[in-house]
C-alpha atoms as a PDB file:
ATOM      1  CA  UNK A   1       0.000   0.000   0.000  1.00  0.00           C
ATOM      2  CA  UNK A   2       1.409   3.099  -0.466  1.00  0.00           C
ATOM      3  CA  UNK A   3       1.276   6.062   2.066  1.00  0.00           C
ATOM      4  CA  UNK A   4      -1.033   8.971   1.739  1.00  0.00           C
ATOM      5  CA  UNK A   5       0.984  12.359   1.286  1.00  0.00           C
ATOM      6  CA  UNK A   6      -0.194  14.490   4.383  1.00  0.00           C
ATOM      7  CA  UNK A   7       1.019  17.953   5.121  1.00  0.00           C
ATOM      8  CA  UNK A   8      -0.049  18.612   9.036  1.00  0.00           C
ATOM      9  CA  UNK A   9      -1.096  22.605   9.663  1.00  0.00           C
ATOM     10  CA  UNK A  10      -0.826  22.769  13.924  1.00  0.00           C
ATOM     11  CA  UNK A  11      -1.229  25.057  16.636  1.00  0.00           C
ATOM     12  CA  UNK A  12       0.393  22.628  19.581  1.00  0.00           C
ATOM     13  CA  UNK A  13      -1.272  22.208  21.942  1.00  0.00           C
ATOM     14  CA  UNK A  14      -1.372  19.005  23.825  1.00  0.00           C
ATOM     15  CA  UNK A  15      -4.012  17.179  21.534  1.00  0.00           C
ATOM     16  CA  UNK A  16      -2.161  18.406  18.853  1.00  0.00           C
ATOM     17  CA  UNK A  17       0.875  17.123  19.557  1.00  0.00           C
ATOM     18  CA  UNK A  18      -1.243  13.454  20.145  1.00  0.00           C
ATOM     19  CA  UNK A  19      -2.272  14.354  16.533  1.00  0.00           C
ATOM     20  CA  UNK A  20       0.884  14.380  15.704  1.00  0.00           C
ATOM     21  CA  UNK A  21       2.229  11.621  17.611  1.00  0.00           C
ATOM     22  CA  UNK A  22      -0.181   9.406  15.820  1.00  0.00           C
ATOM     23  CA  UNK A  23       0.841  10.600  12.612  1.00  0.00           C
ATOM     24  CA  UNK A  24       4.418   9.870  13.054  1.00  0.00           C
ATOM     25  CA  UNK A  25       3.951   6.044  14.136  1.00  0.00           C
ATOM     26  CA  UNK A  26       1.647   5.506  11.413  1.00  0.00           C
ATOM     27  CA  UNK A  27       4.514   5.637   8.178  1.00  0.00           C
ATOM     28  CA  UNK A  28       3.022   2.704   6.558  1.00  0.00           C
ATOM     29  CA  UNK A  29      -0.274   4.735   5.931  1.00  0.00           C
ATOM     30  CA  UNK A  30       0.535   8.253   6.027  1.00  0.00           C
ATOM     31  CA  UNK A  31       3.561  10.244   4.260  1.00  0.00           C
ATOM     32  CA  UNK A  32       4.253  13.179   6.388  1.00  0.00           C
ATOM     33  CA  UNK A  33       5.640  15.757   4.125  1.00  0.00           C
ATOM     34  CA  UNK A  34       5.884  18.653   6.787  1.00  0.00           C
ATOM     35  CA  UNK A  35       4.693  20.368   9.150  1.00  0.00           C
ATOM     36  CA  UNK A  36       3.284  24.039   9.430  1.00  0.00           C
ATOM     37  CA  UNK A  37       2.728  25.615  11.812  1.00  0.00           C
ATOM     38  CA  UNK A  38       0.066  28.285  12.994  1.00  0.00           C
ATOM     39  CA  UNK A  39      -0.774  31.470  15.801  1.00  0.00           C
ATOM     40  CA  UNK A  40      -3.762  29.610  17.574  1.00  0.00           C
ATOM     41  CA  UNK A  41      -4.016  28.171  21.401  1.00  0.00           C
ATOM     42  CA  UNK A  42      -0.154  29.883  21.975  1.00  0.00           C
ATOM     43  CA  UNK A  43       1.797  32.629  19.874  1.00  0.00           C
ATOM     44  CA  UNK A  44       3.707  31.597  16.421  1.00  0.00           C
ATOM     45  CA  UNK A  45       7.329  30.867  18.412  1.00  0.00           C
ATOM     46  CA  UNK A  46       5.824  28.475  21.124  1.00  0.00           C
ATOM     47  CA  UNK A  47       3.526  26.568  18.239  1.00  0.00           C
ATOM     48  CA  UNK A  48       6.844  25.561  15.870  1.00  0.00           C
ATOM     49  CA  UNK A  49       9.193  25.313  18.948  1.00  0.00           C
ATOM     50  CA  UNK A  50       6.378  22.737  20.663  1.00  0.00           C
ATOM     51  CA  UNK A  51       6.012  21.032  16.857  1.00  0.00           C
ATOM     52  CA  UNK A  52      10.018  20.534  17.303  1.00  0.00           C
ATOM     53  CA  UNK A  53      10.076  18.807  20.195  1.00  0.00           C
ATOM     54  CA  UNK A  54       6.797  16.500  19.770  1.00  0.00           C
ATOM     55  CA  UNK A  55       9.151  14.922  16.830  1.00  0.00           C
ATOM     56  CA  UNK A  56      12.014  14.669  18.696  1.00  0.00           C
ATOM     57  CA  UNK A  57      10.558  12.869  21.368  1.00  0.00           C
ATOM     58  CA  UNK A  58       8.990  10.492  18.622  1.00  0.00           C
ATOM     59  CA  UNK A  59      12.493  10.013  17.398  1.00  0.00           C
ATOM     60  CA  UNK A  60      11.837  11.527  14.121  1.00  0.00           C
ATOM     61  CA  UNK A  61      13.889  14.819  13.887  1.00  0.00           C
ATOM     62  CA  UNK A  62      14.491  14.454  10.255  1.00  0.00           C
ATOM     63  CA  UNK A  63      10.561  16.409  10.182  1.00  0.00           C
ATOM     64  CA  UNK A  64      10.671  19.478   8.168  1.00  0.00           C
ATOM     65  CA  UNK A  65       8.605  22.164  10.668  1.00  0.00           C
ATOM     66  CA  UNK A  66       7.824  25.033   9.003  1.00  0.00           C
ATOM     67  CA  UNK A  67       6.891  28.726  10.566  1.00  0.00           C
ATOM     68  CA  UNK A  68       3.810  30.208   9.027  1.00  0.00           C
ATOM     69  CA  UNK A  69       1.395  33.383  10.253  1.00  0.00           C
ATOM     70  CA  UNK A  70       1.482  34.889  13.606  1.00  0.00           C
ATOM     71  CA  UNK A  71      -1.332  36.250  13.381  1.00  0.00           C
ATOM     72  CA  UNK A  72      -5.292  35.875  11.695  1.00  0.00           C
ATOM     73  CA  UNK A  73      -5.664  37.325   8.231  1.00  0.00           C
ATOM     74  CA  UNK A  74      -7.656  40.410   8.932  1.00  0.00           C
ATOM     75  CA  UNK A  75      -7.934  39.849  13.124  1.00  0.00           C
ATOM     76  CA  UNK A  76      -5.489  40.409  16.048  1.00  0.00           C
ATOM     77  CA  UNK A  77      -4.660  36.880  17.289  1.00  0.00           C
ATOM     78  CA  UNK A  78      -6.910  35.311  20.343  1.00  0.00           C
ATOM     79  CA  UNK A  79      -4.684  32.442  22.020  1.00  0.00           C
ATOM     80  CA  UNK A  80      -5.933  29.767  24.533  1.00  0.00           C
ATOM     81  CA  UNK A  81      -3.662  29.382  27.279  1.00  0.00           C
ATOM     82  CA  UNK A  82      -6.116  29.052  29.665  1.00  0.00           C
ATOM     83  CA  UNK A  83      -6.809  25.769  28.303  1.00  0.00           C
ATOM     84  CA  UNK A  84      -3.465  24.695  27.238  1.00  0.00           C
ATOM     85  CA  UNK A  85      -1.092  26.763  29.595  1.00  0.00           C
ATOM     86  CA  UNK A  86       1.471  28.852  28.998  1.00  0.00           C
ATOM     87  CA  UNK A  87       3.671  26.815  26.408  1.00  0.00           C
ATOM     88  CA  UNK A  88       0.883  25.016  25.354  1.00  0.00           C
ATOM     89  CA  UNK A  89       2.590  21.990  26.221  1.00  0.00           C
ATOM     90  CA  UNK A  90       2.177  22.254  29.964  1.00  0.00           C
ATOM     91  CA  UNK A  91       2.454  19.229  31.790  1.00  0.00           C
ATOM     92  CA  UNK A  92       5.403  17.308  30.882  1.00  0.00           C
ATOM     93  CA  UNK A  93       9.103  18.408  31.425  1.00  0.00           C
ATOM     94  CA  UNK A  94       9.825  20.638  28.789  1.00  0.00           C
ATOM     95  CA  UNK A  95      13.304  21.403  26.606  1.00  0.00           C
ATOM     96  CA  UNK A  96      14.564  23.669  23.581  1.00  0.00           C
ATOM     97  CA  UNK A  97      14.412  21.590  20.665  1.00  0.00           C
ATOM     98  CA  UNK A  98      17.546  20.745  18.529  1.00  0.00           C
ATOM     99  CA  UNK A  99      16.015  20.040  16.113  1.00  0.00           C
ATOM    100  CA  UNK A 100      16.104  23.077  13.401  1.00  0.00           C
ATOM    101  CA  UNK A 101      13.241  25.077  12.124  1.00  0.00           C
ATOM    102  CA  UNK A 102      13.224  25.326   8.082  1.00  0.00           C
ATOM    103  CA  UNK A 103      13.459  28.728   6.586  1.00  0.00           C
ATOM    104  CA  UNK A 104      11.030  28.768   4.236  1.00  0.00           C
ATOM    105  CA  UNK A 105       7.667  30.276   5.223  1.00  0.00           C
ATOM    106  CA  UNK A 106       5.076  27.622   6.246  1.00  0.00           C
ATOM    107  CA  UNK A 107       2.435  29.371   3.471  1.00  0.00           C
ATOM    108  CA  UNK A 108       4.822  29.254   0.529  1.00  0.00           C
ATOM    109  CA  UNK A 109       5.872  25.484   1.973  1.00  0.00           C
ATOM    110  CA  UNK A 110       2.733  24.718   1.521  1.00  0.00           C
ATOM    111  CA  UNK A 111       2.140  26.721  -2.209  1.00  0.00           C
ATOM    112  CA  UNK A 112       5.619  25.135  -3.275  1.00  0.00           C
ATOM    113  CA  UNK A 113       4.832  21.714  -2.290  1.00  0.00           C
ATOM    114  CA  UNK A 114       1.297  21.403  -4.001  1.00  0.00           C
ATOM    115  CA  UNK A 115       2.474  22.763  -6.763  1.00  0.00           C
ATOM    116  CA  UNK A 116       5.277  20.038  -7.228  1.00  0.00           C
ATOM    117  CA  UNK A 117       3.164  16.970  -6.072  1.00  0.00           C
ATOM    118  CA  UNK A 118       0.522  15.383  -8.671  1.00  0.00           C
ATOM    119  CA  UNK A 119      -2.388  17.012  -8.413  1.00  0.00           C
ATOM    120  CA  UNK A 120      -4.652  15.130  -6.187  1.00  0.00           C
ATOM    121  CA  UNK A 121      -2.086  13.642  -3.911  1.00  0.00           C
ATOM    122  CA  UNK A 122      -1.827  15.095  -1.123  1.00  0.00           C
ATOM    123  CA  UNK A 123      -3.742  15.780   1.918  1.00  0.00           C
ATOM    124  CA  UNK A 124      -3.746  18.566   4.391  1.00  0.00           C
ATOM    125  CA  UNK A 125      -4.849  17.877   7.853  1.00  0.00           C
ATOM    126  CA  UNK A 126      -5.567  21.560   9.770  1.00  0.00           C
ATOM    127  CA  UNK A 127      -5.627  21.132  13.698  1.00  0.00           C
ATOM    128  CA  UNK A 128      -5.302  24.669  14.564  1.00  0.00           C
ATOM    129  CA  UNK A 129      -6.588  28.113  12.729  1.00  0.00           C
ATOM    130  CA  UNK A 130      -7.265  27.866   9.172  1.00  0.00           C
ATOM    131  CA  UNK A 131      -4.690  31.050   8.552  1.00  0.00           C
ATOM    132  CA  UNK A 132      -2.133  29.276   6.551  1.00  0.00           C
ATOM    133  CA  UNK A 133      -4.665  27.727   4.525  1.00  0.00           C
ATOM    134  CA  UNK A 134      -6.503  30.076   3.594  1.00  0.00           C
ATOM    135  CA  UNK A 135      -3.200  32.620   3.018  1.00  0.00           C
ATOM    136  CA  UNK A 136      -2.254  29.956   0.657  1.00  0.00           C
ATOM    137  CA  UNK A 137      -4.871  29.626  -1.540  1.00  0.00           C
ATOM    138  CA  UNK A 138      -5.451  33.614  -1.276  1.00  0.00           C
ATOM    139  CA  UNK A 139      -1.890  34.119  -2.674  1.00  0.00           C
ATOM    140  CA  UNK A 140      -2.092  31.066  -4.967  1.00  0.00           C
ATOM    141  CA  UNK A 141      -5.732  29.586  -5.747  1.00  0.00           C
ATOM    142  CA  UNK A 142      -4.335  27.648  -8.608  1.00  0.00           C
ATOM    143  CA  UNK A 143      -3.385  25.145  -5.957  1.00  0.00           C
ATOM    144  CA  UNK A 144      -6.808  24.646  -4.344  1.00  0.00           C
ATOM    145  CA  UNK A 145      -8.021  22.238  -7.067  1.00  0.00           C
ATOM    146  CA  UNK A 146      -4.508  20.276  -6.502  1.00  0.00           C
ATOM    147  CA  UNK A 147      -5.478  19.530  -2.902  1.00  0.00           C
ATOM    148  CA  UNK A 148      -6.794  15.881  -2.663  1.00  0.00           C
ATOM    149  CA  UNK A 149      -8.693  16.322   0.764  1.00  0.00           C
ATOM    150  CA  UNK A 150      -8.741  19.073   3.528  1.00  0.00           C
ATOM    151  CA  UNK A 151      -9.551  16.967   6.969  1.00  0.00           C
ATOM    152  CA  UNK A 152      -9.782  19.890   9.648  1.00  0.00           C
ATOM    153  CA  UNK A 153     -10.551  20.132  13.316  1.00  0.00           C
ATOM    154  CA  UNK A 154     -13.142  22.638  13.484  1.00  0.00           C
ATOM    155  CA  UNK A 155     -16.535  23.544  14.396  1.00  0.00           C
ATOM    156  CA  UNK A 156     -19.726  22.520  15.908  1.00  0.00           C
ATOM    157  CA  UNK A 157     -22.887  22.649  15.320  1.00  0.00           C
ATOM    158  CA  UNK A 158     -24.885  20.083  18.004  1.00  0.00           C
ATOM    159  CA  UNK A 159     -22.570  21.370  20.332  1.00  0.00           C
ATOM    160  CA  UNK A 160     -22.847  25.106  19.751  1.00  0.00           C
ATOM    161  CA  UNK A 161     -19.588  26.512  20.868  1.00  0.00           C
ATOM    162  CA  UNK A 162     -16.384  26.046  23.302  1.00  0.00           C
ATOM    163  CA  UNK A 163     -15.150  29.925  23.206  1.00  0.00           C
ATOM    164  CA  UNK A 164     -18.250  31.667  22.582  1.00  0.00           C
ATOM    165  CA  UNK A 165     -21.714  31.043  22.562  1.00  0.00           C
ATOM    166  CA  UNK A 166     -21.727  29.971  19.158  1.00  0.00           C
ATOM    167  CA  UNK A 167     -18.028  29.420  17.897  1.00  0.00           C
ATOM    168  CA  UNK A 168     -15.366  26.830  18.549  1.00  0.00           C
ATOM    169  CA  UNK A 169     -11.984  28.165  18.765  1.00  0.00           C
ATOM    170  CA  UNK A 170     -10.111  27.272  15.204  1.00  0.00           C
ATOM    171  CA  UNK A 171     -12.866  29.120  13.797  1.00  0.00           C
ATOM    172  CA  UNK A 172     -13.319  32.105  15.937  1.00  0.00           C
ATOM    173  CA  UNK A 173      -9.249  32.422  15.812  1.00  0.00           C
ATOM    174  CA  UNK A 174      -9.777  33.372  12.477  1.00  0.00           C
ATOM    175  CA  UNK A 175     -13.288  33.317  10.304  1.00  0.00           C
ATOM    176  CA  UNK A 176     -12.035  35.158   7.296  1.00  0.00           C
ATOM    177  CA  UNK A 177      -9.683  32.408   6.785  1.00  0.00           C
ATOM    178  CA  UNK A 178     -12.246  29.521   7.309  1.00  0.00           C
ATOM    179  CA  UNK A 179     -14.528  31.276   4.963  1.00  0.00           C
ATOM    180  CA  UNK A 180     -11.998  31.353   2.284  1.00  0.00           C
ATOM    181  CA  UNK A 181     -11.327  27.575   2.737  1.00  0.00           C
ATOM    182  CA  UNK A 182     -15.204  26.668   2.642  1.00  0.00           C
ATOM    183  CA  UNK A 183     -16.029  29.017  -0.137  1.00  0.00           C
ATOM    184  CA  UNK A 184     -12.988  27.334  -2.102  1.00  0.00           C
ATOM    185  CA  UNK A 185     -14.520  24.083  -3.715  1.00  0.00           C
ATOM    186  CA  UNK A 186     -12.042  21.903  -1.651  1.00  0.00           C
ATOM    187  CA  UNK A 187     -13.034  18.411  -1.038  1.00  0.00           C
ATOM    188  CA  UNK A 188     -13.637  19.183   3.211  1.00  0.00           C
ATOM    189  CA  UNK A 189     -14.186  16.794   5.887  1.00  0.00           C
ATOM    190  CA  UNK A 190     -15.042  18.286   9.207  1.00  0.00           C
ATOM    191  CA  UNK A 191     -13.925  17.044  12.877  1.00  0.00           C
ATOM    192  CA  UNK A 192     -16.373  19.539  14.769  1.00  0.00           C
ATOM    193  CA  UNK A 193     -17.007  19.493  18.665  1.00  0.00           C
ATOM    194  CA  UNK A 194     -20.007  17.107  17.616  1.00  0.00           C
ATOM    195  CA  UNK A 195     -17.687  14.495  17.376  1.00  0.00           C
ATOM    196  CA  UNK A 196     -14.544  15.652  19.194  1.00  0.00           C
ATOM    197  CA  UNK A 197     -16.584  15.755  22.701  1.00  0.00           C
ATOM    198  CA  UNK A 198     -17.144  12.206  22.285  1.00  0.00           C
ATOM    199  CA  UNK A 199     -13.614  10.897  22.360  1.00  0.00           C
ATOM    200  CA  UNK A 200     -12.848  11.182  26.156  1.00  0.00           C
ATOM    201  CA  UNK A 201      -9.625  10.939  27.878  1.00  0.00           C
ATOM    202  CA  UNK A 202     -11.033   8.837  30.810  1.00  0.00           C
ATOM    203  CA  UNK A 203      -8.430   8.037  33.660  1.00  0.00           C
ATOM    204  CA  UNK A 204      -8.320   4.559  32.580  1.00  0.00           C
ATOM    205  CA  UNK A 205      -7.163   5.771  29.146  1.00  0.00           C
ATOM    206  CA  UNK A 206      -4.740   7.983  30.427  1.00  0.00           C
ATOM    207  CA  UNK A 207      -3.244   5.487  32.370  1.00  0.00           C
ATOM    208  CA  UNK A 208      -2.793   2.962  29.244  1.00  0.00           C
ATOM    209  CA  UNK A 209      -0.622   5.516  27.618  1.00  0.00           C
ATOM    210  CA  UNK A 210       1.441   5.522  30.826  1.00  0.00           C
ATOM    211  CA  UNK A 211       1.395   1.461  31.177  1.00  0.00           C
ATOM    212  CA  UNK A 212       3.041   1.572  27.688  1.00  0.00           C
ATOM    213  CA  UNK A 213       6.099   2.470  29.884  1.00  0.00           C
ATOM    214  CA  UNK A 214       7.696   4.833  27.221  1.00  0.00           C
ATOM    215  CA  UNK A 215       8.774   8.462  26.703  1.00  0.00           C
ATOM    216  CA  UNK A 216       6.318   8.989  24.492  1.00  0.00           C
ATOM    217  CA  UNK A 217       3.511   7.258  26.477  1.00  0.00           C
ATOM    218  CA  UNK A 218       4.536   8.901  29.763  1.00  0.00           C
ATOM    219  CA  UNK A 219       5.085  12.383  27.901  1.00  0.00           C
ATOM    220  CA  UNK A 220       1.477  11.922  25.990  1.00  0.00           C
ATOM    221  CA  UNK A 221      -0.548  10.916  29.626  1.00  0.00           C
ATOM    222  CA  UNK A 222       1.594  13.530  31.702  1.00  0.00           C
ATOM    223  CA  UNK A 223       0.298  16.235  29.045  1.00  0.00           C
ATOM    224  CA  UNK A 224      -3.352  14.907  29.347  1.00  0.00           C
ATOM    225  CA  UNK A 225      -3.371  14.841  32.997  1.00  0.00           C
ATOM    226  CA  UNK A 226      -2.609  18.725  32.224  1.00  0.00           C
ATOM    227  CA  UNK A 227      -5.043  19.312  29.454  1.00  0.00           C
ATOM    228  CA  UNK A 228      -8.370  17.380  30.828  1.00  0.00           C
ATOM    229  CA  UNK A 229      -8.420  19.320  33.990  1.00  0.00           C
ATOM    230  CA  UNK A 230      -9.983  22.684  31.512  1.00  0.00           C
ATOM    231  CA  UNK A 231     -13.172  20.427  30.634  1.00  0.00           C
ATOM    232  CA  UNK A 232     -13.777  18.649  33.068  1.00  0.00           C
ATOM    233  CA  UNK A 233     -14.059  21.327  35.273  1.00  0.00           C
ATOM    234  CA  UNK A 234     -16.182  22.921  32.377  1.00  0.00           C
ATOM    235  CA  UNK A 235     -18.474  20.294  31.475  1.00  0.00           C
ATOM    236  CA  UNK A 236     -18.288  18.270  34.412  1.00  0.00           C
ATOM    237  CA  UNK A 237     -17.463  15.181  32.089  1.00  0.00           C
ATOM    238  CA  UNK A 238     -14.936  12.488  32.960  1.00  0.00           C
ATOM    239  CA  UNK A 239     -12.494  13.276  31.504  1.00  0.00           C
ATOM    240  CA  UNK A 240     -11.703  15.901  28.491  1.00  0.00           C
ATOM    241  CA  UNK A 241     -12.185  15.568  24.686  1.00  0.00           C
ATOM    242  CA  UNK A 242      -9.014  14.897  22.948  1.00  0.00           C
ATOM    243  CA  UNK A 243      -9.741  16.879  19.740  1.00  0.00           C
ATOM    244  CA  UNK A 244      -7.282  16.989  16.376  1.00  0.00           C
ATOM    245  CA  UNK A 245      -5.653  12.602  16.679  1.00  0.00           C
ATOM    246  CA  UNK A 246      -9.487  12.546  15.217  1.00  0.00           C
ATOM    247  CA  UNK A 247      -8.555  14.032  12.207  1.00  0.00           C
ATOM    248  CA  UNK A 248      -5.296  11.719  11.773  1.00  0.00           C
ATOM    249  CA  UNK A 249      -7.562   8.835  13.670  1.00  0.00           C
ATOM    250  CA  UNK A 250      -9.715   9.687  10.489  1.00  0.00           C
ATOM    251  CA  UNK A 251      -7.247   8.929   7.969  1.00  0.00           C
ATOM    252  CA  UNK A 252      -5.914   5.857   9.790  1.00  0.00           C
ATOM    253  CA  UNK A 253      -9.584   4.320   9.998  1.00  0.00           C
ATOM    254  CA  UNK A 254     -12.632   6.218   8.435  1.00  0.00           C
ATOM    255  CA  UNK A 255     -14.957   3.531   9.530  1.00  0.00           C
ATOM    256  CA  UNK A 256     -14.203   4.604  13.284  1.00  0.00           C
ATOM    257  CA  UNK A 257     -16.192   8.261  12.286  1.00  0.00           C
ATOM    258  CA  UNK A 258     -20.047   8.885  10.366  1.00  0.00           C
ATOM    259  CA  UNK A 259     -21.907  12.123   9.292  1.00  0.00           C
ATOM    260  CA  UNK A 260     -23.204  13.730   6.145  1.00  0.00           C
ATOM    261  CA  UNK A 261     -22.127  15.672   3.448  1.00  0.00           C
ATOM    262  CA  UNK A 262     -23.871  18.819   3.695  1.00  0.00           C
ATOM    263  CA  UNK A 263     -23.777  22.791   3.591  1.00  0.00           C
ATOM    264  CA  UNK A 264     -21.375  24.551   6.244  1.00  0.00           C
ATOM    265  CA  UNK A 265     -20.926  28.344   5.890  1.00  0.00           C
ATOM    266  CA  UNK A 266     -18.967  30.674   8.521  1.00  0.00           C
ATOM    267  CA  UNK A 267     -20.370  33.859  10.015  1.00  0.00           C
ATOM    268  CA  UNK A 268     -18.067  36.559   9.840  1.00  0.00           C
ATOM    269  CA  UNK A 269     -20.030  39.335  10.511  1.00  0.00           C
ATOM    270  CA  UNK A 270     -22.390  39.336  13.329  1.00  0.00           C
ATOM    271  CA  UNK A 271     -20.993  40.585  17.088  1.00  0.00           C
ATOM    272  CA  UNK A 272     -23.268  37.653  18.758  1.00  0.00           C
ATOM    273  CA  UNK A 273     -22.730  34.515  16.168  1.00  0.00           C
ATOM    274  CA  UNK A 274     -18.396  35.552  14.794  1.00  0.00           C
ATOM    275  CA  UNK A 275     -16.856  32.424  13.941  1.00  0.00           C
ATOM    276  CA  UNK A 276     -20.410  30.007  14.007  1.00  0.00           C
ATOM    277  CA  UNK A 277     -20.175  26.942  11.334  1.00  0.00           C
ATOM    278  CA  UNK A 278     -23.506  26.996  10.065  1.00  0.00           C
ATOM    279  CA  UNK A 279     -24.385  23.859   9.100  1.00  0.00           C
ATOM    280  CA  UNK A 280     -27.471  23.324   6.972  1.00  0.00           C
ATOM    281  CA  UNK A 281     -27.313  19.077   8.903  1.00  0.00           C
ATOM    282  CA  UNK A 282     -31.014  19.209   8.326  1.00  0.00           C
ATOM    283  CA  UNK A 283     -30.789  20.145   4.602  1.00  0.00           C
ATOM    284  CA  UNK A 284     -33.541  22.908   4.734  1.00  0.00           C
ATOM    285  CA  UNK A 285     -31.404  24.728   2.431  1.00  0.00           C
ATOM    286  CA  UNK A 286     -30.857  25.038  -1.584  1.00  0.00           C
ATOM    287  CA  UNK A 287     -27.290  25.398  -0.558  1.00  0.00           C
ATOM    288  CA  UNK A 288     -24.435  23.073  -2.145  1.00  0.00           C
ATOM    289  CA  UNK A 289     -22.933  20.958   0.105  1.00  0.00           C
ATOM    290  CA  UNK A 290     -19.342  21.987   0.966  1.00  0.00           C
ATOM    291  CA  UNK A 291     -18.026  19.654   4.099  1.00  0.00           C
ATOM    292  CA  UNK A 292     -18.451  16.088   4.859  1.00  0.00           C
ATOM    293  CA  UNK A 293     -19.607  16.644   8.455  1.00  0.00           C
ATOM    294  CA  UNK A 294     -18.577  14.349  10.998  1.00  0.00           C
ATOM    295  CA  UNK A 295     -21.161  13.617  14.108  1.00  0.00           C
ATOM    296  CA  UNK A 296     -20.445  10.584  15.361  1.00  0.00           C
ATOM    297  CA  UNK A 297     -16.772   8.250  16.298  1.00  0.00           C
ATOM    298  CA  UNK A 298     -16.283   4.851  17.972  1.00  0.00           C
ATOM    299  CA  UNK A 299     -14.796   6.263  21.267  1.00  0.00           C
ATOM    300  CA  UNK A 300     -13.429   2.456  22.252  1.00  0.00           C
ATOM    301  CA  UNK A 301     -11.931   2.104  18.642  1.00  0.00           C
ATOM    302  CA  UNK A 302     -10.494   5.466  18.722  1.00  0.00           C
ATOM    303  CA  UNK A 303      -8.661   5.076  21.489  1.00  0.00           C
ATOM    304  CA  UNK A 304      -7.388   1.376  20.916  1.00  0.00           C
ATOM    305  CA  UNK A 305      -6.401   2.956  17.578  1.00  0.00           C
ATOM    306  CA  UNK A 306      -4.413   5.634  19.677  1.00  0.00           C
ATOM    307  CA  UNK A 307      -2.777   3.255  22.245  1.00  0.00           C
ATOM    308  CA  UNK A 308      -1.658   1.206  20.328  1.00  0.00           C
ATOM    309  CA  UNK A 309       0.629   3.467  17.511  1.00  0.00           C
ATOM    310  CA  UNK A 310       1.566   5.269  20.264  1.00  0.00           C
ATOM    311  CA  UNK A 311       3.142   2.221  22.044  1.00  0.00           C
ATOM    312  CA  UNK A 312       5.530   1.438  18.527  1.00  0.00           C
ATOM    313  CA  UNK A 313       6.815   5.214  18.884  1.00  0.00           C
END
């Protein structure tokens, strides 16, 4: 079989980096090209300095991590340390990375390298803001139609919002940017909260990343223990939702994750609703469906899925 090309767009983050994580032990299925990174839940120099040192402690420093915008495209930048602390990484012992950082800008990475591939092979999986994204196919739409699939973390629509009323975070970070990316013709498929809230880091899962009795698993459950405490305390759930290793969990096994394929549009304008995915799931719309909407995931699979790659890293 050969691997699917993936480019991963991040914003690390704890359950980014387990997005990561998965994608690195998963070679046989997925061709990691690079890595760009994003402004989102911490500022541009923590995101591509935490990206750094999630592949080192995989073992795979040969990565190509890439620097993109520090900031939205037409917004000042909202971060999220509340949730992920102050290096977004909070949790673990923490190091500089040695690893270096590539000079090329992470949009014209991504321009460059979609321009080179065969149309249609490669994949880009967004965990954090959609800036890069939609910077790149601002500055150079001939590439959108070269994109084989865009599988994002992002939205809600059952579950309303997690930073607003009516807005999960990606999108709030920066709506211009999502709006460019749905209004693009891309093939989408969405992880929203909808599905993201149902993959729970329960103690007992937690602990099985530990039991693996490796860096990796003892660096993955020590950020966890960090990163559940935000929902939990929010929702008063057991445990919190482990959001973007759905997107690579996605690509790994699509029959873990169902929806529909319907119309999702982003509201830029309005004070009260900034950053809403408006999805038409009921179809009472003459709208074209844009975004393969994901609603419900195997929580047991997912996470046996997740244990075990982690444990070959």
């Amino acid at each position: 079989m050969t691997a699917r090309k993936i480019i991963i767009d991040t914003d690390p983050g704890q359950d980014d980096a387990v997005a990561l994580l998965l994608a690195l032990a998963s070679p046989e299925e997925l061709d990691l090209l690079g890595v760009t990174c994003v402004a989102g839940n911490v500022p541009l120099a923590r995101t591509h300095t935490n990206a750094r040192m999630v592949c080192e402690v995989a073992g795979h420093p040969e990565v190509k991590v890439f620097a993109g915008c520090e900031a939205p495209l037409e917004r000042p930048l909202m971060t999220a340390e509340f949730v992920h602390g102050r290096t977004g990484l909070d949790g673990p012992d923490l190091w500089e990375p040695e690893m270096p950082l590539q000079d090329q800008h992470g949009v014209d990475f991504l321009i460059d390298t979609l321009r080179s591939e065969a149309p249609g092979t490669v994949t880009l999986c967004t965990l954090g803001p959609l800036t890069n994204i939609g910077a790149a196919f601002r500055k150079a739409p001939d590439i959108i139609d070269r994109v084989q699939e865009l599988v994002m973390m992002g939205g809600a629509y059952f579950e309303v919002g997690n930073v607003s009323p009516a807005a999960e975070f990606n999108i709030l970070v920066d709506p211009e940017a999502a709006e460019t990316v749905f209004k693009s013709g891309v093939a989408i498929t969405m992880m929203p909260l909808d599905v993201t809230h149902k993959v729970l880091t329960l103690s007992s899962r937690r602990q099985a990343f530990r039991d693996l009795g490796t860096k990796v698993g003892v660096f993955t459950a020590d950020m966890l223990d960090f990163f559940e405490r935000f929902d939990v305390e929010k929702y008063g759930s057991d445990g919190g939702p482990l959001h973007d290793p759905c997107v690579i969990a996605y690509l790994l096994k699509p029959a873990l994750f169902s929806g529909r394929h319907i119309n999702v549009e982003i509201e830029t304008q309005s004070s009260l609703t900034v950053g809403m995915t408006v999805a038409d799931w009921w179809r009472v719309t003459d709208r074209t469906p844009n975004a393969m909407f994901m609603r419900d995931v195997d929580d047991t699979g997912f996470f046996e899925l997740l244990t075990e790659r982690l444990g070959r890293l």
